[in-house]
N, C-alpha and C. Protein backbone atom coordinates (compact mmCIF):
# COMPACT_ATOMS: atom_id res chain seq x y z
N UNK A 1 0.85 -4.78 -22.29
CA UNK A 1 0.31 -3.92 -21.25
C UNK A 1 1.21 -2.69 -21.14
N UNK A 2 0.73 -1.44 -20.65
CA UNK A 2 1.39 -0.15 -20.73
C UNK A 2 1.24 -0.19 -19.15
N UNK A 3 2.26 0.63 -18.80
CA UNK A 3 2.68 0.73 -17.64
C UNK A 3 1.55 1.30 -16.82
N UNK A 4 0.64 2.68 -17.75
CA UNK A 4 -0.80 3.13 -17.02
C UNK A 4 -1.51 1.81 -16.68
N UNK A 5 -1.63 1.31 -17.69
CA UNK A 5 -2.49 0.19 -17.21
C UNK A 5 -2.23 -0.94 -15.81
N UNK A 6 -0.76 -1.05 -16.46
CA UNK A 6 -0.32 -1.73 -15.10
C UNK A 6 -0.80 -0.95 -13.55
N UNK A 7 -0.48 0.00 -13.72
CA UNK A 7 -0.96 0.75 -12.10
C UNK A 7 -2.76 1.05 -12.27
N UNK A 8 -3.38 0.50 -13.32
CA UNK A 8 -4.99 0.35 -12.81
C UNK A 8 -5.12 -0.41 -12.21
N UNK A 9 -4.23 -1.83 -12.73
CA UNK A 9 -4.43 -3.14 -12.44
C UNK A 9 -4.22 -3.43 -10.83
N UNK A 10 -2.99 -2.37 -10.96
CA UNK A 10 -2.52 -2.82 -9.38
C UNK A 10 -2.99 -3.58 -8.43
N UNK A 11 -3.89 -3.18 -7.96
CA UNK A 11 -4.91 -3.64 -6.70
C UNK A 11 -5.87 -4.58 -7.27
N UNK A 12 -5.87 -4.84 -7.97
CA UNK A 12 -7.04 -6.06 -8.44
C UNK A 12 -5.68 -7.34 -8.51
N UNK A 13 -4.52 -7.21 -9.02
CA UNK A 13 -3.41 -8.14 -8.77
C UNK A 13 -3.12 -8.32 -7.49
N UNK A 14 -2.83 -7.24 -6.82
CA UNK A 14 -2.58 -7.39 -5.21
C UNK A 14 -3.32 -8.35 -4.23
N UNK A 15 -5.00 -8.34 -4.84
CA UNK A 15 -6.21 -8.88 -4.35
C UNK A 15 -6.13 -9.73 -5.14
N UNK A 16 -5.61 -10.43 -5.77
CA UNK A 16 -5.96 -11.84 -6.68
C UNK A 16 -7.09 -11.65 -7.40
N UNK A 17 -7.63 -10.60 -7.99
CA UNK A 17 -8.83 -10.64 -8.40
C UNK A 17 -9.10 -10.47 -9.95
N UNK A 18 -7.66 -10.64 -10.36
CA UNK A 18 -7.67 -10.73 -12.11
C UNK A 18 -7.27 -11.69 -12.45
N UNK A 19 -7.95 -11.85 -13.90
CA UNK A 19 -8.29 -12.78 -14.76
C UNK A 19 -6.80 -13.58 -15.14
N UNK A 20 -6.77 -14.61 -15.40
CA UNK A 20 -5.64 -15.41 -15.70
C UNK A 20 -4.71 -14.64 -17.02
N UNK A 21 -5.54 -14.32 -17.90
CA UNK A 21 -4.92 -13.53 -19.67
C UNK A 21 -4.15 -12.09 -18.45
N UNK A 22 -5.01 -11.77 -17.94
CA UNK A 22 -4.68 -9.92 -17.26
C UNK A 22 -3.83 -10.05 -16.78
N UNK A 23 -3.18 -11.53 -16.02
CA UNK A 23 -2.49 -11.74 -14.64
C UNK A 23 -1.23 -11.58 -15.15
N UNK A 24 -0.86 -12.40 -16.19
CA UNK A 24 -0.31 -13.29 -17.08
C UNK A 24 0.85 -11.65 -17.77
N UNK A 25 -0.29 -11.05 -18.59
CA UNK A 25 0.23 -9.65 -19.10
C UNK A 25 1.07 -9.06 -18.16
N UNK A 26 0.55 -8.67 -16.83
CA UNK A 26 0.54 -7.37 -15.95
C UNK A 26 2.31 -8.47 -15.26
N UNK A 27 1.86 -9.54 -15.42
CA UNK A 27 3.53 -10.45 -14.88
C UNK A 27 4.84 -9.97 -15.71
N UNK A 28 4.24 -10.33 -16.67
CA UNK A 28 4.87 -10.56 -18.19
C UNK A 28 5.90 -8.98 -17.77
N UNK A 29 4.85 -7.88 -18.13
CA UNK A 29 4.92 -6.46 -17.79
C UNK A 29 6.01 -6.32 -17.06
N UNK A 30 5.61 -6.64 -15.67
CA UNK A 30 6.63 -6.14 -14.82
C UNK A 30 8.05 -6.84 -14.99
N UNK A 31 8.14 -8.52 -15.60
CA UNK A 31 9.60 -8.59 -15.71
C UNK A 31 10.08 -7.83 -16.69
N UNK A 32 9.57 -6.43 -17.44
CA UNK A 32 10.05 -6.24 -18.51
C UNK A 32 10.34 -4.68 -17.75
N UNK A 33 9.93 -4.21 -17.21
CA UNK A 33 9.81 -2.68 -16.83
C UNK A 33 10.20 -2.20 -15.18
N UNK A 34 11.17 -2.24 -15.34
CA UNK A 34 11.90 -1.31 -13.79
C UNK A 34 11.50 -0.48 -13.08
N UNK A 35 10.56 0.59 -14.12
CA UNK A 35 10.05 1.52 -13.18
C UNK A 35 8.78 1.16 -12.70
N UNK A 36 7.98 0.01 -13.29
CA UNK A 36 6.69 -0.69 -12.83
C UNK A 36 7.07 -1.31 -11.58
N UNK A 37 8.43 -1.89 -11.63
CA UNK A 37 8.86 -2.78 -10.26
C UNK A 37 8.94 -2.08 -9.25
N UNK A 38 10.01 -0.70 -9.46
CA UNK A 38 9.46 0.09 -8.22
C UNK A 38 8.75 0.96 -7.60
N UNK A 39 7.74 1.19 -8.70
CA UNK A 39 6.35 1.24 -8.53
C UNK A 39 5.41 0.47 -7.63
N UNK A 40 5.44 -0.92 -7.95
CA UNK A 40 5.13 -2.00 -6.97
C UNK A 40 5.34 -2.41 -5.74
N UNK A 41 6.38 -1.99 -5.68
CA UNK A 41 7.30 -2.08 -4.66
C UNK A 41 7.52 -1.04 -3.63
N UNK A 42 7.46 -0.05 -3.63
CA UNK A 42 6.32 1.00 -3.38
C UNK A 42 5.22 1.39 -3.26
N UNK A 43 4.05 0.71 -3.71
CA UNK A 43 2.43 0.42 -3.54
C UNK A 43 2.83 -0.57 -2.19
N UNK A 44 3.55 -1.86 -2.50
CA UNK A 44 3.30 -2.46 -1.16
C UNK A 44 3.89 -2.11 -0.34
N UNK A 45 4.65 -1.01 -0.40
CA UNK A 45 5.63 -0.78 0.92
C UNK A 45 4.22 0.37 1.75
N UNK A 46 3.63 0.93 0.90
CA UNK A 46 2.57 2.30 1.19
C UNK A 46 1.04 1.13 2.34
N UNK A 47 1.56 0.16 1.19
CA UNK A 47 0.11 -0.76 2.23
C UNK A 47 0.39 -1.15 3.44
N UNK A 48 1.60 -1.50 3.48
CA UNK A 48 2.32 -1.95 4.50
C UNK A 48 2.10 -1.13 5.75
N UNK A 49 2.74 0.49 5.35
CA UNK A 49 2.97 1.38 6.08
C UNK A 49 2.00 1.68 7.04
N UNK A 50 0.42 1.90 6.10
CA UNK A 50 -0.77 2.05 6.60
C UNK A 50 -1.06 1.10 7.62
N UNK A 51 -1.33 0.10 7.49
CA UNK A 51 -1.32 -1.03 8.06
C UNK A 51 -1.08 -1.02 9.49
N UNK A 52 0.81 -0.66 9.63
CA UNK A 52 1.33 -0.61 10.98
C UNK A 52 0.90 0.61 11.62
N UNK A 53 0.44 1.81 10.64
CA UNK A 53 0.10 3.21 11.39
C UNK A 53 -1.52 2.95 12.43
N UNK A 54 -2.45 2.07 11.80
CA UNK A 54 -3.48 1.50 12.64
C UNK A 54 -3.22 0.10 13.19
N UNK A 55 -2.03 -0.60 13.23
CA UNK A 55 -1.82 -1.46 14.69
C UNK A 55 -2.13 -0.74 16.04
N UNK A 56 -2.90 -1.46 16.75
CA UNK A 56 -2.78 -0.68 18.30
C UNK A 56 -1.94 -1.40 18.99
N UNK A 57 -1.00 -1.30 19.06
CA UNK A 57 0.14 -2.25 20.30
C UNK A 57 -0.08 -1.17 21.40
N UNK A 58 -0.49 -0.04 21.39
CA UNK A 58 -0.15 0.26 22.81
C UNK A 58 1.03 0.91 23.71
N UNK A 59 2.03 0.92 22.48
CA UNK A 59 3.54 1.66 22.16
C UNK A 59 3.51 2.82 21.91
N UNK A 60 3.91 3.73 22.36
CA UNK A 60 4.29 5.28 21.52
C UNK A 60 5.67 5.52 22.07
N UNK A 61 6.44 5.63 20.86
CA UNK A 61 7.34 6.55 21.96
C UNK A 61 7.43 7.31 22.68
N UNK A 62 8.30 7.40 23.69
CA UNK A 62 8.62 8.74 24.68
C UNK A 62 8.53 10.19 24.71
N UNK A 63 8.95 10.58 23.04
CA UNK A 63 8.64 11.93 22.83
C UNK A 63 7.46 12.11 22.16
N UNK A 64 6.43 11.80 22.24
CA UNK A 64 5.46 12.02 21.25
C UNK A 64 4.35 12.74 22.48
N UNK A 65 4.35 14.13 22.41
CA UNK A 65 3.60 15.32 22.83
C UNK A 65 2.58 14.76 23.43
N UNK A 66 2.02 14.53 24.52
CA UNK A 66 0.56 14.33 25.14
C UNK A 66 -0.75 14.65 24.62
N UNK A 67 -0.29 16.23 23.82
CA UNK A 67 -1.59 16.93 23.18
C UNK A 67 -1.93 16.30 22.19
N UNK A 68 -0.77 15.66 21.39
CA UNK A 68 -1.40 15.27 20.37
C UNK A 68 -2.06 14.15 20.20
N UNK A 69 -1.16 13.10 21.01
CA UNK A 69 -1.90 12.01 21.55
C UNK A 69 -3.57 12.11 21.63
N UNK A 70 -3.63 13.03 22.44
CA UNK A 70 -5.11 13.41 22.88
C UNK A 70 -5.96 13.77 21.30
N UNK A 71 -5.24 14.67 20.53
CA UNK A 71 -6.03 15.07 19.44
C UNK A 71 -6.11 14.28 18.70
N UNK A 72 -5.61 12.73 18.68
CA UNK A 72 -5.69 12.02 17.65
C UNK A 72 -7.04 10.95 17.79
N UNK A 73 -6.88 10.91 18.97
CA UNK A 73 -7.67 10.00 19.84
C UNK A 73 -9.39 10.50 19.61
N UNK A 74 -9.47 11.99 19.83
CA UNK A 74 -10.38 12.30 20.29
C UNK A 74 -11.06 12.36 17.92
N UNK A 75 -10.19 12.59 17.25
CA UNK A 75 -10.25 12.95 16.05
C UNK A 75 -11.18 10.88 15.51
N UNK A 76 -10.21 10.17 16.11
CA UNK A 76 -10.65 9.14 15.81
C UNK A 76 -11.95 8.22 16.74
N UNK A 77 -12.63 8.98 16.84
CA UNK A 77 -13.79 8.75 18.37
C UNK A 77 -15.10 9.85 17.21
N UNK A 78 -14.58 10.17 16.34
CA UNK A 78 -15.34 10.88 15.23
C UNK A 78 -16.06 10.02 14.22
């Protein structure tokens, strides 16, 4: 497997949704290639990120502008 390929695969690995031979390669792959690892490792840190940016806890910090608050709100009511 080539490293392009590895980052097609990405998300079909992430999702369990490849084939045992594909799985197997794209494994194989990454114990062999460093910059695929933090590549990966980086895709899940990006999913992650997203993730907590649409938690609603209900938290904002203290400095975070009223207006914008408002413009985000009103952007996502779209």
């Amino acid at each position: 497997m080539t490293c392009r390929e590895f980052a097609d695969f990405i998300m079909a690995y992430l999702s369990g949704e490849l084939s045992s031979d594909v799985r197997r390669d794209f494994e194989t792959h990454l114990t062999r290639c460093a910059n695929c690892q933090q590549y990966l490792a980086g895709y899940k840190h990006t999913i992650d990120l997203g993730r907590r940016a649409f938690d609603d806890d209900g938290e904002l910090p203290g400095d975070v502008p009223e207006d914008l608050v408002k413009a985000i709100m009103a952007a996502r009511r779209r």
